[in-house]
Protein backbone atom coordinates (compact mmCIF):
# COMPACT_ATOMS: atom_id res chain seq x y z
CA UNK A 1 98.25 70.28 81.88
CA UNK A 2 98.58 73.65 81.23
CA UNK A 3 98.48 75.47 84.62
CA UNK A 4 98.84 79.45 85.85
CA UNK A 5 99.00 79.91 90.19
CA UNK A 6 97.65 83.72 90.71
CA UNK A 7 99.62 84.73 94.07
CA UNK A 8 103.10 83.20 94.71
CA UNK A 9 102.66 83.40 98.31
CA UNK A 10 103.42 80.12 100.69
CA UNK A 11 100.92 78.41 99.52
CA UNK A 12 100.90 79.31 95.84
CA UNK A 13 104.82 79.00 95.80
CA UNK A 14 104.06 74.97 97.02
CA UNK A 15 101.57 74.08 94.33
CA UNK A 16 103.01 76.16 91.42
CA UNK A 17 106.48 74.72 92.27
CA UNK A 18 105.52 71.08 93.07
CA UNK A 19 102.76 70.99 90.16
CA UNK A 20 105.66 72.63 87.79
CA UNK A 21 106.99 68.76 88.24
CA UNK A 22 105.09 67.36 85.17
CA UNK A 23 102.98 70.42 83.80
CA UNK A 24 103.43 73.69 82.13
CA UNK A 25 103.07 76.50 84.92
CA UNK A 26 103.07 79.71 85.23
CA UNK A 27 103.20 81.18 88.50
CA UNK A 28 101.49 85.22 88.31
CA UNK A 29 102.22 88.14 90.98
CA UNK A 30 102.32 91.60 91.33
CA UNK A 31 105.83 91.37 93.38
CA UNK A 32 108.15 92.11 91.00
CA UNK A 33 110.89 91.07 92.96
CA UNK A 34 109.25 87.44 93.70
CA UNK A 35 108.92 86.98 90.06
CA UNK A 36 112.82 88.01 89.10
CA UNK A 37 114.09 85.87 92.20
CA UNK A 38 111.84 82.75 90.71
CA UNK A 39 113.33 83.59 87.21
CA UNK A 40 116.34 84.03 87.88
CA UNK A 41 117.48 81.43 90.45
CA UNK A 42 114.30 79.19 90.64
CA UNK A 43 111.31 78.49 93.35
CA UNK A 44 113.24 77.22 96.37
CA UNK A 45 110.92 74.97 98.60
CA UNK A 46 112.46 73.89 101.85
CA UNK A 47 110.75 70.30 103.06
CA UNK A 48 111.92 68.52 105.81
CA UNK A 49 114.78 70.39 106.62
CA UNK A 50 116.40 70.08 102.78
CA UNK A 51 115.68 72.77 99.81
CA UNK A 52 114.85 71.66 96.90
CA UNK A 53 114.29 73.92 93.49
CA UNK A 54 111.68 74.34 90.75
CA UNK A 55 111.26 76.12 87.62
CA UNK A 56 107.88 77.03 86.90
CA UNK A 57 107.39 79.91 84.50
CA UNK A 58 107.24 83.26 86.52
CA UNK A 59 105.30 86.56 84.88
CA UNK A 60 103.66 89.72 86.51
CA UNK A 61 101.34 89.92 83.61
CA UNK A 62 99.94 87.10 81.04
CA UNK A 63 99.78 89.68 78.17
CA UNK A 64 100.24 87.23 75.37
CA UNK A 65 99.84 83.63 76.78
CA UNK A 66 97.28 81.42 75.30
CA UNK A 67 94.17 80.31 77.43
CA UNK A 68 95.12 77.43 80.07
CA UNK A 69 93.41 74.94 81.29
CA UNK A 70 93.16 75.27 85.22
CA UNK A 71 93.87 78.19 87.43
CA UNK A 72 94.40 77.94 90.52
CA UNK A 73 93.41 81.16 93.26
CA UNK A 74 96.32 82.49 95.96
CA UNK A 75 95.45 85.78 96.63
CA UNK A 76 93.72 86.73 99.66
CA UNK A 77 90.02 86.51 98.99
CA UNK A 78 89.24 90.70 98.70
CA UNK A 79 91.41 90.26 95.51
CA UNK A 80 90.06 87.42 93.36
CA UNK A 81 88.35 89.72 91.28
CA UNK A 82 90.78 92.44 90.44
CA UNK A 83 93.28 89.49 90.14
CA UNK A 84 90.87 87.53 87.64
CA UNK A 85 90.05 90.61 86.05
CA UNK A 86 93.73 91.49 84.88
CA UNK A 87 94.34 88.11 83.67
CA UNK A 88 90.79 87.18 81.71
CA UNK A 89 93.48 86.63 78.70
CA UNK A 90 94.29 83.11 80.01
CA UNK A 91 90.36 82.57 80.35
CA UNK A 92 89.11 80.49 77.64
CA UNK A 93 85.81 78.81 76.97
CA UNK A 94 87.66 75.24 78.45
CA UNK A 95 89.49 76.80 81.53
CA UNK A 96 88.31 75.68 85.07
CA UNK A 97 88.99 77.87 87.95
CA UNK A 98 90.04 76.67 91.19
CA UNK A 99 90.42 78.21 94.85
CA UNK A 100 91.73 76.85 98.09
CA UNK A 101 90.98 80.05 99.88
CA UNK A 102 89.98 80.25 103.21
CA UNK A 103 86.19 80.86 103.89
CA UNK A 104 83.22 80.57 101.94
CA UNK A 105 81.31 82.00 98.71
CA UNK A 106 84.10 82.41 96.32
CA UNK A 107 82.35 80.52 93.99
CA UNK A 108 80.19 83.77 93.49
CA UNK A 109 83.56 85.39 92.24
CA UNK A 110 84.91 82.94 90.06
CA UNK A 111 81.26 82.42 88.58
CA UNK A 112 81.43 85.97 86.93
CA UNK A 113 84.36 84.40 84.67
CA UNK A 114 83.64 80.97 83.63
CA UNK A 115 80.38 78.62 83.90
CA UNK A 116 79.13 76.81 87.11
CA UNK A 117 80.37 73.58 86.12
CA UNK A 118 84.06 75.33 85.40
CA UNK A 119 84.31 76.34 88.85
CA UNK A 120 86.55 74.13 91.41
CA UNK A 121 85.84 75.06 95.42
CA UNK A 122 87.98 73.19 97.99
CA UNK A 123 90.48 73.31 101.00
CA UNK A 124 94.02 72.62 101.95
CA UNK A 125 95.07 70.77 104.68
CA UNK A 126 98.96 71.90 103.89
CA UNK A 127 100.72 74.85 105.69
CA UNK A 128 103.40 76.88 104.13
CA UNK A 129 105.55 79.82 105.63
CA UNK A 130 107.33 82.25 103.22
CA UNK A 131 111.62 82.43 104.44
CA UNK A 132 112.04 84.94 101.67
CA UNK A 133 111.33 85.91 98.12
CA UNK A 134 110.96 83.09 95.80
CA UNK A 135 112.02 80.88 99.17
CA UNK A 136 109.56 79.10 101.34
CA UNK A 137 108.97 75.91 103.74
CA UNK A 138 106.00 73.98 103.34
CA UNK A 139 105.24 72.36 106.93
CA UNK A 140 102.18 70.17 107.38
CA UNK A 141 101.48 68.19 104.55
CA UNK A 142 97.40 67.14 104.21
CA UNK A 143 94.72 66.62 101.75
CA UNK A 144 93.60 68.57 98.82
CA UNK A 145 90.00 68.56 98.99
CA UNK A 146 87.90 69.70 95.45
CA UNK A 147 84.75 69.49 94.52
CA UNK A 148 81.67 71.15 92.42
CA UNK A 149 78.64 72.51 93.28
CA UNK A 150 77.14 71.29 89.93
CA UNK A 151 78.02 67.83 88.00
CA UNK A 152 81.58 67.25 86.80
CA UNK A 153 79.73 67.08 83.10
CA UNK A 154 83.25 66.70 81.72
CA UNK A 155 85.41 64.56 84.11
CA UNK A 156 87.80 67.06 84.54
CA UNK A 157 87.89 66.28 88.69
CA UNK A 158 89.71 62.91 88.15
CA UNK A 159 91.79 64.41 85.85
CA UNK A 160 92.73 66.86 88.57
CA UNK A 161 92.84 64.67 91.44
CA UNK A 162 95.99 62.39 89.20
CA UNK A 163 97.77 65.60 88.36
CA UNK A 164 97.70 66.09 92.09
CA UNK A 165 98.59 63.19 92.77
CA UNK A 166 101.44 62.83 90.72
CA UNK A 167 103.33 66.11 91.80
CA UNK A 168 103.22 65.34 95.84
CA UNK A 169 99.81 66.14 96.80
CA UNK A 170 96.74 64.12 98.15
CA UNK A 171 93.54 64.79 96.01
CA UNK A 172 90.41 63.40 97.04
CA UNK A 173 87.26 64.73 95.60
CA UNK A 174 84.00 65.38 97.68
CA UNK A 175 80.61 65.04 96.58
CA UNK A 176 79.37 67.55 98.98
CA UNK A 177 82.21 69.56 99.02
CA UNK A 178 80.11 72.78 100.57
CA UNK A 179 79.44 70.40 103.54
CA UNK A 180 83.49 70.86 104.01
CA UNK A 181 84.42 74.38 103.80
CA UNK A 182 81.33 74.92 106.51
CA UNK A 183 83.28 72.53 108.99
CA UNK A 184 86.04 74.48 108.44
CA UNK A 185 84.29 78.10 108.75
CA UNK A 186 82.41 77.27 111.74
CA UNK A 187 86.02 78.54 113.51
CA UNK A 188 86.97 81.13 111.30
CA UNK A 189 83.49 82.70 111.69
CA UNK A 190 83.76 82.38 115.60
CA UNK A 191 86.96 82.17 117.62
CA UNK A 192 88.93 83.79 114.49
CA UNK A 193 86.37 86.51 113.68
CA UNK A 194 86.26 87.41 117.44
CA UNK A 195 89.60 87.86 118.20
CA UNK A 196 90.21 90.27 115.39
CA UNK A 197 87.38 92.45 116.65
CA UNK A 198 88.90 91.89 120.52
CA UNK A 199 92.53 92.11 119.31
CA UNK A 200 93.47 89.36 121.22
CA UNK A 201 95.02 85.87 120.78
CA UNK A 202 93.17 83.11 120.76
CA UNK A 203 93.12 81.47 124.09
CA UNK A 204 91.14 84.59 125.11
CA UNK A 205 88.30 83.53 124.09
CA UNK A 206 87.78 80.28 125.79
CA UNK A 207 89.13 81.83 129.17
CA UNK A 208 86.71 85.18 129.30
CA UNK A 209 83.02 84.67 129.83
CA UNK A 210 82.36 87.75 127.99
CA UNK A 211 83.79 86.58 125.21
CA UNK A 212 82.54 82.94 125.14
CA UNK A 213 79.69 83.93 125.59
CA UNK A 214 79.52 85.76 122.04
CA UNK A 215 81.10 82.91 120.53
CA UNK A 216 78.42 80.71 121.77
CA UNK A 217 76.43 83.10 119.60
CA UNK A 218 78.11 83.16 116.57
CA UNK A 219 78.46 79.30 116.64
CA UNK A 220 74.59 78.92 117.56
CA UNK A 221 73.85 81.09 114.22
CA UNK A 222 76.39 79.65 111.81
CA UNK A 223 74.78 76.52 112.76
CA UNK A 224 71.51 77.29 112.12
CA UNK A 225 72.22 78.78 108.53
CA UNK A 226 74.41 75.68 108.04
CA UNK A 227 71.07 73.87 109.09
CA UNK A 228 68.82 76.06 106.51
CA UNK A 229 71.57 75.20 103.84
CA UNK A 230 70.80 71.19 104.40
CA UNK A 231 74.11 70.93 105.83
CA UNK A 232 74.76 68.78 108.76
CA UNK A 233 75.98 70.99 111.84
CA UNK A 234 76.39 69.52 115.60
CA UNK A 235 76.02 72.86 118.13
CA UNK A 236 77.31 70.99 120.82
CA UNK A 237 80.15 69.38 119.21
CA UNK A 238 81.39 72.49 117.22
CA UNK A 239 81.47 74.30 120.36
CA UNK A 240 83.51 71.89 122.12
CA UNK A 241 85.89 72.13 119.10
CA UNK A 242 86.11 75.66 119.09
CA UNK A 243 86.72 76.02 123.04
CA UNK A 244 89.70 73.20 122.58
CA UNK A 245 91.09 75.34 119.68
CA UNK A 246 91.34 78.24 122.12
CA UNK A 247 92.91 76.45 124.80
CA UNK A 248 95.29 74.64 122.53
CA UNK A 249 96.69 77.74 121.28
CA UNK A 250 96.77 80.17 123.84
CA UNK A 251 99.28 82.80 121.80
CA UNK A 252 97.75 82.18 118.62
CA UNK A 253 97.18 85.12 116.48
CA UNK A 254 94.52 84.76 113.74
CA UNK A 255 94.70 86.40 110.82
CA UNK A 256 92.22 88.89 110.92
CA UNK A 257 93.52 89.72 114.20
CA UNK A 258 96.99 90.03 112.41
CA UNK A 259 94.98 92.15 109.35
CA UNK A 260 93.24 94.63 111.82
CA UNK A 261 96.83 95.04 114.37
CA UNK A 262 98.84 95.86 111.09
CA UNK A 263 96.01 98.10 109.66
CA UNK A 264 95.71 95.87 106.53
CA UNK A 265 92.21 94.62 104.94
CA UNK A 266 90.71 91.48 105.95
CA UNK A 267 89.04 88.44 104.29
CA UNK A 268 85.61 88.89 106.55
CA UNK A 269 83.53 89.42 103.77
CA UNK A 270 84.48 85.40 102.87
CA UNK A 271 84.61 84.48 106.54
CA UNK A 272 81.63 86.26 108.48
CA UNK A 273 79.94 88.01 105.35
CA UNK A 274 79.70 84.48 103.86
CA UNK A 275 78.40 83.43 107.15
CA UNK A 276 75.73 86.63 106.77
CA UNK A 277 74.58 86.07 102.41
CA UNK A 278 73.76 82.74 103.24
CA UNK A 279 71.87 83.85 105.78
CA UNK A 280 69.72 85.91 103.32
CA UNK A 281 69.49 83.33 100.96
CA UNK A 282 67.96 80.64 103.13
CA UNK A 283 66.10 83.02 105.70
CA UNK A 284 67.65 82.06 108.82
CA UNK A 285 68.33 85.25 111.01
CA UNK A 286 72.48 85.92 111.40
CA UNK A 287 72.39 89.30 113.49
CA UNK A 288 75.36 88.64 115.29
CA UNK A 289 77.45 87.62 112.53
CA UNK A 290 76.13 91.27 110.65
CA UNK A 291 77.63 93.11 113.26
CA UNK A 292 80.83 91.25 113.61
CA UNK A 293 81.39 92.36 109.88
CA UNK A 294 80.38 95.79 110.22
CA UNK A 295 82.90 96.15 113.30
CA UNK A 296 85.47 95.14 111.45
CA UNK A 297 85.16 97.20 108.65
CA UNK A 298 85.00 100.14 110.74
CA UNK A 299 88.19 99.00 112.06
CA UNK A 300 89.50 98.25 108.74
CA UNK A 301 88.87 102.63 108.11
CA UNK A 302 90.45 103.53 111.81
């Protein structure tokens, strides 16, 4: 399979290198130095203590490459577009575009560039820290979850899932893959989303009433959109799983926390916002999550 990673980040470094295996890759970024280090000495992943290298191809621009057939989303969410945008030559009318992003309503993005039933939404359950350029670990190793919101009119997702497979991943493919990336967002859009605004790490949350208190909120209003979606949300159990992430990780830093500390841009609009345009699109009222992204774009202009 012919394969291009947009962001070679930890995470894109792990898929482009490991799916580099047995496919043609190319792994696209900005960073010029990333891409000469990857060029010149190869993608270095350190697993379990041992590195091992891989040679996908490495280009900060795909001026000249021929469509391919899957692409695969790194960047942080605010840049999809620009990042699709400046590489529509590798679009062609039998490419599928996938993200792993965090949050929700990419598929909005990604549906300005290819048809529904090209578009790939899922999650990672691997973690990846970057040691230096063209050099990074991967730690946790989990599933790849994908899915469609439309039918799979081509059987491209088992096609996917073996590719996967085959380079040191776990695919499995959801039916209701939406159903998903909400059990996942129910924390970003609460505990994570909070502590940005509070600029404090996590186990705040669950120990200040004040604060819980507003996350109660949040949680009680993602739930109810989740609800109005005809997903299956449980307020009391979501809660408890929230409150346990807090206490769990009392020094955590999230990373709109990180974002807002190092005066950087966040990913709200896919965390909250997405929290706040499904709101609109099913009628179920999401006031607090509107003003949790409004605060944090006025922090984002401090």
């Amino acid at each position: 399979m012919r394969i291009a990673v947009i962001g070679a980040g930890a995470m894109g470094s792990i898929y482009g290198g490991h799916l580099s295996l047995h496919n043609d890759v190319y792994m696209i970024d900005t960073n010029q130095s990333i891409i000469d280090q990857i060029s010149q000495n190869g993608l270095i992943i350190q697993e379990n203590g041992q590195d091992t290298v891989y040679h996908p191809n490495a280009v900060t621009s795909t001026e000249g490459i021929e469509p391919v057939d899957l692409i695969i989303l790194f960047v942080k969410s605010l840049f999809s577009r620009a990042a699709l945008n400046g590489n529509k030559g590798i679009i062609g009318p039998d490419t599928y575009l996938m993200t792993l992003q965090n949050g929700s309503g990419h598929e909005d993005i990604l549906g300005e560039f290819v048809p529904e039933n090209h578009v790939i939404i899922g999650t990672t359950e691997d973690n990846g820290a970057v040691l230096a350029p063209g050099h990074v670990r991967r730690g946790g190793v989990g599933n790849t979850n994908i899915g469609m919101l439309t039918q799979d009119t081509e059987g491209f997702l088992p096609k996917l899932k073996e590719t996967l497979d085959s380079c040191g991943f776990k695919g499995h493919i959801h039916e209701n893959i939406q159903q998903l990336i909400w059990n996942k967002l129910f924390t970003n859009v609460s505990l994570s989303a909070l502590t940005g605004v509070l600029q404090v790490p996590m186990g705040f949350i669950a120990g200040n009433e004040h604060a819980w208190t507003i996350t109660r909120q949040l949680i009680h209003e993602a739930v109810a959109v989740a609800h109005g979606l005809g997903l299956e949300a449980d307020e009391a159990e979501i809660t408890e799983k929230v409150r346990l992430t807090s206490v769990n990780s009392p020094e955590g830093i999230t990373s709109i926390c990180a974002d807002l500390k190092a005066g950087r841009r966040t990913e709200v609009n896919t965390i909250s916002g997405s929290v706040v345009r499904a709101s609109k699109k099913c009628g179920v009222p999401a006031p607090t999550h509107e003003l949790i992204v409004e605060l944090v774009h006025a922090m984002e202009e401090r």
